[in-house]
C-alpha atoms as a PDB file:
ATOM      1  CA  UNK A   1      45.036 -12.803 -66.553  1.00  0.00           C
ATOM      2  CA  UNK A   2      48.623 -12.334 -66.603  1.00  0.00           C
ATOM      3  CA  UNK A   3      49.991  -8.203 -67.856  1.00  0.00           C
ATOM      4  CA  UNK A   4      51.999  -9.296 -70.562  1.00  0.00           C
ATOM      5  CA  UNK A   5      48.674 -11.516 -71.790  1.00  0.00           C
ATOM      6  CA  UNK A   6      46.218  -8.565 -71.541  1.00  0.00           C
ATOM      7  CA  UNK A   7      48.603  -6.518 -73.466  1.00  0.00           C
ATOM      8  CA  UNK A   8      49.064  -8.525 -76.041  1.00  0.00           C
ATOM      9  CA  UNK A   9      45.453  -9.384 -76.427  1.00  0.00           C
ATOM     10  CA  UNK A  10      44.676  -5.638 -75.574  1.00  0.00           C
ATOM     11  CA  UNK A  11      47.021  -4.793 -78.795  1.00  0.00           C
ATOM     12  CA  UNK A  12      44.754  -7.114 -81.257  1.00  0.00           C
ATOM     13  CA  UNK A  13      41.823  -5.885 -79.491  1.00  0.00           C
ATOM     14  CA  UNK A  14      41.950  -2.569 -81.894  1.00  0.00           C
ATOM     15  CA  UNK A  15      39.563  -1.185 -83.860  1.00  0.00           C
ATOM     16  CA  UNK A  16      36.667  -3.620 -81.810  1.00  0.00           C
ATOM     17  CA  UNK A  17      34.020  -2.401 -80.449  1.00  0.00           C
ATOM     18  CA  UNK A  18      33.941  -2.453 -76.706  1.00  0.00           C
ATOM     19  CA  UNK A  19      31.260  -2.558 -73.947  1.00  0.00           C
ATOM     20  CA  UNK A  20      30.267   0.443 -71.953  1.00  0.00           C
ATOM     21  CA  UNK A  21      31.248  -0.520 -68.622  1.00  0.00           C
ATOM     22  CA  UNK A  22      30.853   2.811 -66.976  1.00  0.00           C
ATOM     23  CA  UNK A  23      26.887   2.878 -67.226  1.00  0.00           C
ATOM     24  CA  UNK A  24      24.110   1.265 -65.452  1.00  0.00           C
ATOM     25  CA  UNK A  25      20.481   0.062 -66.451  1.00  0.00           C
ATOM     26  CA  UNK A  26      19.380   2.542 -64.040  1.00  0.00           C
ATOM     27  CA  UNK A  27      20.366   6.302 -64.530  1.00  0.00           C
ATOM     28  CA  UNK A  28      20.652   7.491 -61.127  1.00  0.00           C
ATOM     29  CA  UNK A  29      20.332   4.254 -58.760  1.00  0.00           C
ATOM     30  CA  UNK A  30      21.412   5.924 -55.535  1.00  0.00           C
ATOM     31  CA  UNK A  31      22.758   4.745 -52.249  1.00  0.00           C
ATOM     32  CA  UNK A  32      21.532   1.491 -50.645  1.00  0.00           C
ATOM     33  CA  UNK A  33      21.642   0.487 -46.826  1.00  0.00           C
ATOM     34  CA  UNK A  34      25.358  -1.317 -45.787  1.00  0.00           C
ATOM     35  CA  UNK A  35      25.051  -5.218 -46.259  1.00  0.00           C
ATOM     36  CA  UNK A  36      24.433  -6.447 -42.089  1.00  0.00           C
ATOM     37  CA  UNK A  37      27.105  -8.831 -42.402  1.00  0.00           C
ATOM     38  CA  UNK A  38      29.631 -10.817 -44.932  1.00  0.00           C
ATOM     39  CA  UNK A  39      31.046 -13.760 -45.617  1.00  0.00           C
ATOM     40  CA  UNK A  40      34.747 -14.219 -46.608  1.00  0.00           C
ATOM     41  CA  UNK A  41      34.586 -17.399 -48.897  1.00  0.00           C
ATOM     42  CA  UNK A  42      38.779 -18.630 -49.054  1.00  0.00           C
ATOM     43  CA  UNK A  43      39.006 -21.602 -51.749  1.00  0.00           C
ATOM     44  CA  UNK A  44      42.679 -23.451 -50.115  1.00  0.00           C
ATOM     45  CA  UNK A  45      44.755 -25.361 -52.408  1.00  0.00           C
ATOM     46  CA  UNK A  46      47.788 -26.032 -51.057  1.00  0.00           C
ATOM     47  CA  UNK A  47      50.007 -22.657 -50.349  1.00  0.00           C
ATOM     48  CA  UNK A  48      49.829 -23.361 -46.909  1.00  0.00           C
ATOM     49  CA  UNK A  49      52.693 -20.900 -45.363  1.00  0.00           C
ATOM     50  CA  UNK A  50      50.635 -18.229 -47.519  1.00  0.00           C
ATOM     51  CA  UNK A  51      47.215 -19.298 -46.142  1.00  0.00           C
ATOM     52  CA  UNK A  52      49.169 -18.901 -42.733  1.00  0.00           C
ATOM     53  CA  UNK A  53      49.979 -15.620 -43.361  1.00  0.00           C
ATOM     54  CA  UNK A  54      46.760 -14.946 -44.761  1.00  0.00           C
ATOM     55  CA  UNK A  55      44.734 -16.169 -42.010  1.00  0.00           C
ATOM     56  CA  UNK A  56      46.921 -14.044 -39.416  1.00  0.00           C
ATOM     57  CA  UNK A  57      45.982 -11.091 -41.290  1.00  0.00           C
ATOM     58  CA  UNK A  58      41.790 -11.895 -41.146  1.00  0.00           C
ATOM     59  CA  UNK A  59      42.058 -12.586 -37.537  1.00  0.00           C
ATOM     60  CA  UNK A  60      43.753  -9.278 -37.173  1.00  0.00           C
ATOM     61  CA  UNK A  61      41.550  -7.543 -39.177  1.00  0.00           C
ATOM     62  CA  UNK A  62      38.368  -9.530 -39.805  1.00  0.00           C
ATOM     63  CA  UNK A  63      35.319  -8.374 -37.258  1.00  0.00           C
ATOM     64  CA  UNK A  64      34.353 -12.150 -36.117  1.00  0.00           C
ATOM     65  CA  UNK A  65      31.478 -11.259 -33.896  1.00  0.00           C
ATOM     66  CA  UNK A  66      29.458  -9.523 -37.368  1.00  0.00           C
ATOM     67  CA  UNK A  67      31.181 -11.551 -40.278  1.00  0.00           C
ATOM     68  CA  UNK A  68      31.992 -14.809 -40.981  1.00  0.00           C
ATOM     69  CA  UNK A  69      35.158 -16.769 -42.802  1.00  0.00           C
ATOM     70  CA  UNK A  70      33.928 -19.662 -44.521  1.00  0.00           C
ATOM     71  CA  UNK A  71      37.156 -22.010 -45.657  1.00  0.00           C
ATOM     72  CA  UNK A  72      36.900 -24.614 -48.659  1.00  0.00           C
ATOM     73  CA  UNK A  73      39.782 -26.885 -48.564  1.00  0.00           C
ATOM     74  CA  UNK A  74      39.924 -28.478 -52.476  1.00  0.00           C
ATOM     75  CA  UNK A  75      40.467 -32.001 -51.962  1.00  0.00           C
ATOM     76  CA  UNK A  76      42.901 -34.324 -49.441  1.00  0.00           C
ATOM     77  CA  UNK A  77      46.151 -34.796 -49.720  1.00  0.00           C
ATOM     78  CA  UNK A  78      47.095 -31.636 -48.293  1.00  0.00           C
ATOM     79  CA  UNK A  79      48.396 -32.105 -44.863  1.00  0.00           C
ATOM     80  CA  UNK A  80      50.225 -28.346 -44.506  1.00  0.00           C
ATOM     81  CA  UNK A  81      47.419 -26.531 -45.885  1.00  0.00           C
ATOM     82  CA  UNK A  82      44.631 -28.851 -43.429  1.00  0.00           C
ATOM     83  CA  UNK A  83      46.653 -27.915 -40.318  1.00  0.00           C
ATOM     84  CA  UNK A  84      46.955 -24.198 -41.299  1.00  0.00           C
ATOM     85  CA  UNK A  85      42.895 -24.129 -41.943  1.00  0.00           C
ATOM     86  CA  UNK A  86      42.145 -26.264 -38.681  1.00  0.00           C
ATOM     87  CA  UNK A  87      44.264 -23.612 -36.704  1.00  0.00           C
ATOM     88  CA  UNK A  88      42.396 -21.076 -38.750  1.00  0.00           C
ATOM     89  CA  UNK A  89      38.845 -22.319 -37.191  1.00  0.00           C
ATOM     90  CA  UNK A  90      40.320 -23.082 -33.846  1.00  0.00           C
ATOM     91  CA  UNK A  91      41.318 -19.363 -33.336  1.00  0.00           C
ATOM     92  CA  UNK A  92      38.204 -18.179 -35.031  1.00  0.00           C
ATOM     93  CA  UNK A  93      36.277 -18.810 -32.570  1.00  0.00           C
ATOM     94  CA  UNK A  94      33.314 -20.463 -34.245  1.00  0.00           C
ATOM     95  CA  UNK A  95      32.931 -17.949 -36.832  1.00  0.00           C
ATOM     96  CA  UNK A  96      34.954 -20.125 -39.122  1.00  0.00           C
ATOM     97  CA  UNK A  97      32.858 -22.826 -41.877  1.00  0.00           C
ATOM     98  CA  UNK A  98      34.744 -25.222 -43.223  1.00  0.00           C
ATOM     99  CA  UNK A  99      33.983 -27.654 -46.329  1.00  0.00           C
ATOM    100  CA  UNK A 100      36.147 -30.080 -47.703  1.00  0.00           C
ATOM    101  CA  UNK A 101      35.818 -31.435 -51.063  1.00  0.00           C
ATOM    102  CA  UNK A 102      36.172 -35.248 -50.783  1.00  0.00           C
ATOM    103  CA  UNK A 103      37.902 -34.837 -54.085  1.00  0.00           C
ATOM    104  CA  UNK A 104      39.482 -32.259 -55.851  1.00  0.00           C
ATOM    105  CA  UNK A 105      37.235 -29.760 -57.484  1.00  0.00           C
ATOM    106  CA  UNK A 106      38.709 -27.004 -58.696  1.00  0.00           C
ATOM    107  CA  UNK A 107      38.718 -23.387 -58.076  1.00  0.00           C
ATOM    108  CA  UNK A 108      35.721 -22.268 -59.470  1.00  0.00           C
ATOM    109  CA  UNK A 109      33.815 -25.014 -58.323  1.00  0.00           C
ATOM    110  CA  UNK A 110      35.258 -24.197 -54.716  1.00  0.00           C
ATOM    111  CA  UNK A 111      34.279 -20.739 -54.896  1.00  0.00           C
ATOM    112  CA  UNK A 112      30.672 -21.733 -55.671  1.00  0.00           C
ATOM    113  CA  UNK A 113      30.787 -24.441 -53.046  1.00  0.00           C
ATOM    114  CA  UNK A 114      31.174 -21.134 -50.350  1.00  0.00           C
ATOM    115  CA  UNK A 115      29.080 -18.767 -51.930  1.00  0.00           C
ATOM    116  CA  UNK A 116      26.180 -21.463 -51.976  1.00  0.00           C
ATOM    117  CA  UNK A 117      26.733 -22.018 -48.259  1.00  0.00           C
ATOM    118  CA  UNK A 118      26.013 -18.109 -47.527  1.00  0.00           C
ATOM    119  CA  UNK A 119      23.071 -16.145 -47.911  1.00  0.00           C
ATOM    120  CA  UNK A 120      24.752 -12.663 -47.229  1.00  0.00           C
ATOM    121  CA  UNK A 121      27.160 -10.665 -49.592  1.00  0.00           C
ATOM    122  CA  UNK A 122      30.746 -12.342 -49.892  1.00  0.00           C
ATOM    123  CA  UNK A 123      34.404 -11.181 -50.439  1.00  0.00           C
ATOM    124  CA  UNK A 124      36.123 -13.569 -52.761  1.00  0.00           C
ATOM    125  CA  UNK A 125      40.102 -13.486 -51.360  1.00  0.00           C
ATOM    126  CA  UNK A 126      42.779 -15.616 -52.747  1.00  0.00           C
ATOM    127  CA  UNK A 127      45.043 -18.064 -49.786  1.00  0.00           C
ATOM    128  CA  UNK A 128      47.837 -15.608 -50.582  1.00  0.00           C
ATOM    129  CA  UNK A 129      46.266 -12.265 -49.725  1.00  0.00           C
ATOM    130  CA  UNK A 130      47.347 -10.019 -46.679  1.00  0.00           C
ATOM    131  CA  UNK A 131      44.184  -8.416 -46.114  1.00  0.00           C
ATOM    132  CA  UNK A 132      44.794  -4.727 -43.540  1.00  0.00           C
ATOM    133  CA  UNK A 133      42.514  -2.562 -41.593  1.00  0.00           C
ATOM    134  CA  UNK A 134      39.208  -2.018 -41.569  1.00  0.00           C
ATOM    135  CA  UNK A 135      38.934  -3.952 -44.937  1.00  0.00           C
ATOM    136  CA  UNK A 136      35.597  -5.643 -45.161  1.00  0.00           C
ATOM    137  CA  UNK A 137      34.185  -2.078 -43.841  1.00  0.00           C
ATOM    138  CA  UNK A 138      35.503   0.037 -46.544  1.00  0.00           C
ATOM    139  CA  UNK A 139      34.834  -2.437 -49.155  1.00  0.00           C
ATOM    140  CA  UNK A 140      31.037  -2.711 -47.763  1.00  0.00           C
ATOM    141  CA  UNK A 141      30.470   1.270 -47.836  1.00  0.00           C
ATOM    142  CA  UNK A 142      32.156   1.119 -51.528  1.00  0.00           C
ATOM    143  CA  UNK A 143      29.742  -1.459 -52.245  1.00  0.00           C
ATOM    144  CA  UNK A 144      26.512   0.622 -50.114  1.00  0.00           C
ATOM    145  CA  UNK A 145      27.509   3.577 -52.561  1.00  0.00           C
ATOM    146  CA  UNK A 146      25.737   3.169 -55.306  1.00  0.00           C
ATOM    147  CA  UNK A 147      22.373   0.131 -55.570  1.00  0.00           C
ATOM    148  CA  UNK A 148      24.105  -0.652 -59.335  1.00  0.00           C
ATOM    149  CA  UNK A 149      27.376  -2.179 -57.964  1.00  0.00           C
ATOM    150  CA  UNK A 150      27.654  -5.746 -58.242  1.00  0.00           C
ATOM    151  CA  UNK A 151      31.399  -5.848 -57.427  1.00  0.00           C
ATOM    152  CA  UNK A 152      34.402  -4.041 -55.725  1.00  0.00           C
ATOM    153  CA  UNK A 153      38.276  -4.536 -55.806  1.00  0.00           C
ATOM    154  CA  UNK A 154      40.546  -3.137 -53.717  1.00  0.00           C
ATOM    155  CA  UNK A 155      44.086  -1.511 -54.971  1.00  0.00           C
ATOM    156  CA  UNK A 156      46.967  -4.321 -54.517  1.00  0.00           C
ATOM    157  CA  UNK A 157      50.280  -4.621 -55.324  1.00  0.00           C
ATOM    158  CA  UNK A 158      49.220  -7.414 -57.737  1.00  0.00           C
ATOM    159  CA  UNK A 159      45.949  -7.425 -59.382  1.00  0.00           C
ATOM    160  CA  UNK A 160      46.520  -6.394 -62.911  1.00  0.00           C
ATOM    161  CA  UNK A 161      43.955  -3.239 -63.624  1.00  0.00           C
ATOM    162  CA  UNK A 162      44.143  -2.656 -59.796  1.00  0.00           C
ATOM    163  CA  UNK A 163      47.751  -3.019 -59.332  1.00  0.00           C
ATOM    164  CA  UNK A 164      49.257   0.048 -57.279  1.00  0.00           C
ATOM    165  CA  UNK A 165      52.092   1.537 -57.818  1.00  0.00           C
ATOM    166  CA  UNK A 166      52.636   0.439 -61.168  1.00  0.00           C
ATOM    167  CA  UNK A 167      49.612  -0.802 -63.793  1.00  0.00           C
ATOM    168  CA  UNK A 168      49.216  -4.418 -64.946  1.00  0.00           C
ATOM    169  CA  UNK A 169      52.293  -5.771 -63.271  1.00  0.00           C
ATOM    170  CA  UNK A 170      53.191  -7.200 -59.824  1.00  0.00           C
ATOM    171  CA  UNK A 171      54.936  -4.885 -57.366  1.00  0.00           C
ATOM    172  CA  UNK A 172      56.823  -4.918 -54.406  1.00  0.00           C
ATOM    173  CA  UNK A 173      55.005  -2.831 -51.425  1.00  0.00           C
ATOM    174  CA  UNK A 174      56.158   0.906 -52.279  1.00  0.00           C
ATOM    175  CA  UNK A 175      58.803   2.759 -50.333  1.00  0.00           C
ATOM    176  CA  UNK A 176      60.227  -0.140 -48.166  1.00  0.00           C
ATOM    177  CA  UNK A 177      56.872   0.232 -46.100  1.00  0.00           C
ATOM    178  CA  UNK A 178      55.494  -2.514 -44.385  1.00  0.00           C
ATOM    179  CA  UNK A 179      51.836  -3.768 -45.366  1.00  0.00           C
ATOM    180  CA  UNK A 180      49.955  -2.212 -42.799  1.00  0.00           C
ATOM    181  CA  UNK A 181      51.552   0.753 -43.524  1.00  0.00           C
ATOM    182  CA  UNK A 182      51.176   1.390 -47.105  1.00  0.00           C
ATOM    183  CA  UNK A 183      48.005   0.498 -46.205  1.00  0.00           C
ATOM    184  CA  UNK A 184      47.337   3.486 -44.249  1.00  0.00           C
ATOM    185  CA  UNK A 185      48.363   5.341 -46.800  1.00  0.00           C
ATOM    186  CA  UNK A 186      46.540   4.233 -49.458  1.00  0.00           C
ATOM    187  CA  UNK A 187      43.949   5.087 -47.378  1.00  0.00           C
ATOM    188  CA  UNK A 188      44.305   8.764 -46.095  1.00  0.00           C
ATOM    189  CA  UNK A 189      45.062   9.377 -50.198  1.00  0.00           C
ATOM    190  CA  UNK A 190      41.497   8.176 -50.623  1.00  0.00           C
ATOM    191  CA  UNK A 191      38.790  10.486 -51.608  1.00  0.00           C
ATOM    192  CA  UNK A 192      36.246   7.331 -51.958  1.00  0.00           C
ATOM    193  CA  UNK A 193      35.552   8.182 -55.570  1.00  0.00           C
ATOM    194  CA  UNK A 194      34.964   4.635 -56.211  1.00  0.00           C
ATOM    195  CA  UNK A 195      35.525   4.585 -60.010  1.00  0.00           C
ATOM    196  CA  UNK A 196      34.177   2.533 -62.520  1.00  0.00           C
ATOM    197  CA  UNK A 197      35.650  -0.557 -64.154  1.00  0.00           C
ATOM    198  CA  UNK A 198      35.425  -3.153 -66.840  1.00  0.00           C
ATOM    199  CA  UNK A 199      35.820  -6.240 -64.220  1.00  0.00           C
ATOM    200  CA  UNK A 200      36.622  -6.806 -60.758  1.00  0.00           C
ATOM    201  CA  UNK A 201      39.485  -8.866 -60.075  1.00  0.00           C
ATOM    202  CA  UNK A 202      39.514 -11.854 -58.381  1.00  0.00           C
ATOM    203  CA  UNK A 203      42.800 -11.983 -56.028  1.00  0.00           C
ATOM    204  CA  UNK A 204      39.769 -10.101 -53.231  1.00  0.00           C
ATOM    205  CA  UNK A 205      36.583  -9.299 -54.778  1.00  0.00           C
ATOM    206  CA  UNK A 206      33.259  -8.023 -52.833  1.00  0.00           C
ATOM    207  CA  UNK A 207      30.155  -9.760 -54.344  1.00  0.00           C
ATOM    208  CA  UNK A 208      26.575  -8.730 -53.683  1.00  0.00           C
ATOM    209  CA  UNK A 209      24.126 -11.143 -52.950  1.00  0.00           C
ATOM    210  CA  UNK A 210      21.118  -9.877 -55.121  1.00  0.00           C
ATOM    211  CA  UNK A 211      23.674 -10.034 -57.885  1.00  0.00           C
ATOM    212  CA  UNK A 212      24.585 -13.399 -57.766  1.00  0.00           C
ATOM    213  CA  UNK A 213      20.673 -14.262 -57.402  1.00  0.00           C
ATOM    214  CA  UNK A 214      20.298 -12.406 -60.858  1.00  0.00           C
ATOM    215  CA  UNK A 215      23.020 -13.726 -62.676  1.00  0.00           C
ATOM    216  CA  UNK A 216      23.750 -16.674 -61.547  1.00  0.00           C
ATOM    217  CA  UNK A 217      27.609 -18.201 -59.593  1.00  0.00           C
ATOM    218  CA  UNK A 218      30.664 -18.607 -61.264  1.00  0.00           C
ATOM    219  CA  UNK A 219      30.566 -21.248 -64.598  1.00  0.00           C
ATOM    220  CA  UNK A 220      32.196 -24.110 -63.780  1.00  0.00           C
ATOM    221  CA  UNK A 221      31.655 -26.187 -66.769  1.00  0.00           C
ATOM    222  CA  UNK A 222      33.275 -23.314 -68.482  1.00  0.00           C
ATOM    223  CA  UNK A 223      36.011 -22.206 -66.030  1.00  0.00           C
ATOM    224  CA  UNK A 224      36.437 -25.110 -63.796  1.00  0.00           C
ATOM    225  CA  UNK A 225      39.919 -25.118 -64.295  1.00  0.00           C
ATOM    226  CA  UNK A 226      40.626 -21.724 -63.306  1.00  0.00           C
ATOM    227  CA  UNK A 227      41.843 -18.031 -64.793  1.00  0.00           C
ATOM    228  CA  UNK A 228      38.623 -16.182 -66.425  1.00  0.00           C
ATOM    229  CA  UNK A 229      35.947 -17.106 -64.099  1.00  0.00           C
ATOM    230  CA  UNK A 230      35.314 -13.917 -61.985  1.00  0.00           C
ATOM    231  CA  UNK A 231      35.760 -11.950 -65.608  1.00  0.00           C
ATOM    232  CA  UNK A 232      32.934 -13.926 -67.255  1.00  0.00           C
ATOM    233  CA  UNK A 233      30.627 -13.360 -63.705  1.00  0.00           C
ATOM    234  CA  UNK A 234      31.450  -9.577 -64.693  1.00  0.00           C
ATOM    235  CA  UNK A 235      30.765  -9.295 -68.014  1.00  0.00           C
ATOM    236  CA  UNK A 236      27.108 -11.134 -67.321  1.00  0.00           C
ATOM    237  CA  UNK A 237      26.270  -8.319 -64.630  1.00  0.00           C
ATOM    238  CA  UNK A 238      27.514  -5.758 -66.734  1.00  0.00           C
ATOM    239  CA  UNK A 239      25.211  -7.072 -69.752  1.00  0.00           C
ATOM    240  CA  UNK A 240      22.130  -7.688 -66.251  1.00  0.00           C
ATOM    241  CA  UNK A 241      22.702  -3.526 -65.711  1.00  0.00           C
ATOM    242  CA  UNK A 242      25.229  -3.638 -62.777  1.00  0.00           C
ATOM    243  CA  UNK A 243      28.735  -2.094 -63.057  1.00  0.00           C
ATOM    244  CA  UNK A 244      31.812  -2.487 -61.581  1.00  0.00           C
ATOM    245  CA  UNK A 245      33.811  -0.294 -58.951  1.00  0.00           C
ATOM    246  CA  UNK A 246      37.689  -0.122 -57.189  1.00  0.00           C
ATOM    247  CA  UNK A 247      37.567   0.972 -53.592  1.00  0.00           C
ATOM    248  CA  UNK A 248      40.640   3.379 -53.446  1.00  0.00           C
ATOM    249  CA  UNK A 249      40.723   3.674 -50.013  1.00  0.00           C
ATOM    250  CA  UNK A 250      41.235  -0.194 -49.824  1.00  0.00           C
ATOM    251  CA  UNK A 251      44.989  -1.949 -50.072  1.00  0.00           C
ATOM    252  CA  UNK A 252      45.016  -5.955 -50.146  1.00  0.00           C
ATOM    253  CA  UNK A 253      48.990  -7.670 -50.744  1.00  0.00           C
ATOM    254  CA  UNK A 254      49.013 -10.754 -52.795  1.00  0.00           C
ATOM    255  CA  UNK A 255      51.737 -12.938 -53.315  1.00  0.00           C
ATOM    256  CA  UNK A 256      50.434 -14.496 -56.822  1.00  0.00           C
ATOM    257  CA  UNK A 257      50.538 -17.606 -58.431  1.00  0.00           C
ATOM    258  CA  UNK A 258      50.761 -19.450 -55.446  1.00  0.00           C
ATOM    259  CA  UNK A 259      48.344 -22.754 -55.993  1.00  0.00           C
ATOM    260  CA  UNK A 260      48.430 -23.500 -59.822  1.00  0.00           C
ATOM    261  CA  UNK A 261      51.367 -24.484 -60.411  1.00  0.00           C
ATOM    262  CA  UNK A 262      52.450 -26.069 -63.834  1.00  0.00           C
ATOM    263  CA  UNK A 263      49.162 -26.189 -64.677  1.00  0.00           C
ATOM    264  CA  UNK A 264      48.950 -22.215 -64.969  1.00  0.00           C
ATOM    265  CA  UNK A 265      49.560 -21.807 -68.565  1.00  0.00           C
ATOM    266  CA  UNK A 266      46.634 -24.846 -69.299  1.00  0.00           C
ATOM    267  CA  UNK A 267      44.315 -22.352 -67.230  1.00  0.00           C
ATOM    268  CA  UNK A 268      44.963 -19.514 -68.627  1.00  0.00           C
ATOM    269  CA  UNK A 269      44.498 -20.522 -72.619  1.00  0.00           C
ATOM    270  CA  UNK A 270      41.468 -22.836 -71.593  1.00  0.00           C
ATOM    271  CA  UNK A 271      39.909 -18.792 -69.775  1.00  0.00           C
ATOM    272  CA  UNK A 272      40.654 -17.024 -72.714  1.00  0.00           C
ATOM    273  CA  UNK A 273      39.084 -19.463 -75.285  1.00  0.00           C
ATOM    274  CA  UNK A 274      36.015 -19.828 -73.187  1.00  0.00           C
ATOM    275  CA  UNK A 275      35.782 -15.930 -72.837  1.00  0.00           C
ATOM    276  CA  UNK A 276      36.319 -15.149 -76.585  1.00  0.00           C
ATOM    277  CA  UNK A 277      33.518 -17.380 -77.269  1.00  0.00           C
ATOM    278  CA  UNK A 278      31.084 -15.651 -74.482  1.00  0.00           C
ATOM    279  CA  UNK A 279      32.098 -12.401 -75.010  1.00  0.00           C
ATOM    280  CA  UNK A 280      33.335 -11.108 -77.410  1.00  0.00           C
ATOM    281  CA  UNK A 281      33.483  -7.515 -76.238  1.00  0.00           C
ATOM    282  CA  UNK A 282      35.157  -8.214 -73.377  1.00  0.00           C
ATOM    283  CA  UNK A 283      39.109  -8.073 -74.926  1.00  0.00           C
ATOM    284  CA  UNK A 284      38.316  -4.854 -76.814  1.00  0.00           C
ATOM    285  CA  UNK A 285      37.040  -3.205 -73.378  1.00  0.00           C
ATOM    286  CA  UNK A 286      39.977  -4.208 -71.215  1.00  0.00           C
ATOM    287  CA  UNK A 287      42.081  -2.916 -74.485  1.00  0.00           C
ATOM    288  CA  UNK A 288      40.300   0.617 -73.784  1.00  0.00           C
ATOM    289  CA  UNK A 289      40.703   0.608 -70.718  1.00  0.00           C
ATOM    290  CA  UNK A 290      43.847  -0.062 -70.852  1.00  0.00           C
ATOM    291  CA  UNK A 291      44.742   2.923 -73.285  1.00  0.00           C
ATOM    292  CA  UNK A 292      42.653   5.473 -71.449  1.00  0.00           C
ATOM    293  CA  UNK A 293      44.174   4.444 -68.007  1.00  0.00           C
ATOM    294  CA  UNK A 294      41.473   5.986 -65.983  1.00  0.00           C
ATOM    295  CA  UNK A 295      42.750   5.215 -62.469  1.00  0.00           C
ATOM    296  CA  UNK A 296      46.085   6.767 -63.284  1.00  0.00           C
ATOM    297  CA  UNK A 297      45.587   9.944 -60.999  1.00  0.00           C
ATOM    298  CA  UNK A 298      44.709   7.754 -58.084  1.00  0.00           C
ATOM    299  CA  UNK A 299      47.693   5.768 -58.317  1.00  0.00           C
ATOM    300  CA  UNK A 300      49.311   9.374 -59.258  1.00  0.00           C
ATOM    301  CA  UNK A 301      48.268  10.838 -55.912  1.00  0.00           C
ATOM    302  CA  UNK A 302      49.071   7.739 -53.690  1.00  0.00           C
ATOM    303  CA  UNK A 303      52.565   7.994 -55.012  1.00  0.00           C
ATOM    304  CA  UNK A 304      52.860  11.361 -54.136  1.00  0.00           C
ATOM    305  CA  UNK A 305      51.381  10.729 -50.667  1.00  0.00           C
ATOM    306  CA  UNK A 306      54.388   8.628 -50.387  1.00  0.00           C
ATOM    307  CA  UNK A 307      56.957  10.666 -51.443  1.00  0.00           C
ATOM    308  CA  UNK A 308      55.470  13.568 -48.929  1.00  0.00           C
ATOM    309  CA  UNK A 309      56.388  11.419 -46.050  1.00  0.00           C
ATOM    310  CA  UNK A 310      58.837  12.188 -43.700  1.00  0.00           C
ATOM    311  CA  UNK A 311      62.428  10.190 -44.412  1.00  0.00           C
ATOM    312  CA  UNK A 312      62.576   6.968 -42.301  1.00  0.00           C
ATOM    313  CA  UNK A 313      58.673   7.241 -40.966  1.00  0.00           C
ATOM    314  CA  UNK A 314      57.380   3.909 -40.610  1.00  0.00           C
ATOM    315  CA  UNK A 315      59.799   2.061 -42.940  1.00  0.00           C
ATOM    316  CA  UNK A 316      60.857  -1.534 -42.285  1.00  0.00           C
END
């Protein structure tokens, strides 16, 4: 949901009573083993010099011999972004699954179409992501931390709650630093606190498997169109016991708003009306989040990491 939406909802949120999102069923569930292997489930919709860059960035970083990519192109008629996912699978040397929906879908309905096709944990990541090092291991030992997770996010530079430097708005990669870089400083700023949220966010979001068996995939009927989905998933595994977590030792770019197009603003009003009516708790616990700012010292201390660094080291 866009900033300048979730404050203004956030604003009429007060006075409601929100959901605790910080505690699980289970008092003290404890560590569980790391998932064997993942699948990365990519929903393409056009956005096909960002699924280029994209893909670059999981071949680089993406261990193909343990985990898997699996690709769902939404619909034909998409002759850039079909070239940029068949050179995907050609370089991924069979560890690439592709689907293609005969006709257009959706997004949510995409999303399901991957997770249905895998039986391990999945990472959820948007066409116009830059994913960096060692990404799918720190988001699995985030996820291995604690048996009441259902769901990580990484920091980004655009992923509202989980949007580093600045909160709830897009940014530009801090300090003239490439990707990669900022990056590796978001991670040596990490102390792998893993801290509690009200929802994951969907631009790259780590799933577990026994969580989607309890609750159930993403709603299409409700969501088909887009915006929402991945918040109402949340809210049914917080209500199931689970909780939610941001890996701070994780960085993920996104470009935003890359495949929607004019139809955006349709997307977004059709999400919120369908989450008002599910959940009603769900707006007044994003609006205290949103006043208590919890992850404010971890952004705090990756901007001071930044400022510590030598003048000129690794800038573009």
């Amino acid at each position: 949901m866009p900033p300048s939406r979730l404050r203004s909802l956030a604003r009429r949120a007060l006075g409601r009573v929100p959901i605790d999102y910080r505690r699980a069923s289970e008092p003290d569930p404890g560590p569980e083993a790391l998932a064997a292997c993942v699948d990365v489930v990519v929903p393409v919709y056009g956005a096909a010099a960002e699924l280029e860059r994209c893909g670059e960035s999981l071949l680089a970083h993406t261990d193909l011999r343990r985990d898997r990519l699996v690709v769902v192109l939404d619909g034909p008629g998409q002759a850039e972004a079909e070239a940029a996912v068949v050179r995907l699978a050609e370089r991924g040397a069979g560890a690439v699954l592709v689907f293609r929906n005969p006709e257009r879908r959706g997004f949510v309905a995409s999303v399901n179409r991957g997770m249905a096709a895998s039986r391990r944990d999945v990472i959820l990541l948007n066409s116009d992501t830059v994913v960096t090092a060692r990404w799918v291991d720190k988001l699995r030992a985030a996820a291995a931390s604690s048996r009441a997770i259902a769901t990580v996010t990484p920091f980004s530079n655009n992923a509202t709650i989980c949007s580093l430097p600045d909160f709830l708005i897009p940014n530009p990669v801090p300090g003239g630093l490439a990707i990669d870089d900022f990056a590796r400083l978001v991670d040596s700023c990490a102390r792998r606190e893993y801290p509690r949220i009200p929802t994951g966010v969907g631009v790259c979001l780590y799933v577990k498997r026994r969580v989607l068996e309890a609750v159930g995939p993403f709603d299409e009927e409700a969501f088909g169109l887009g915006y929402g989905e991945e918040n109402d998933f949340c809210m049914r595994a917080l209500k199931a016991g689970f909780v939610h977590v941001l890996d701070d030792a994780t960085f993920v770019f996104h470009e935003g708003q890359r495949s929607f197009g004019a139809s955006r603003e349709e997307r977004l009003r059709a999400g919120e009306r369908a989450l008002r009516r599910r959940h009603p708790e769900y707006i007044p616990t994003i609006a205290a989040f949103i006043r208590e700012d919890p992850l404010r010292p971890l952004r705090e201390r990756v901007m001071a990491g930044l400022e510590a660094r030598p003048l000129g080291d690794d800038r573009r």
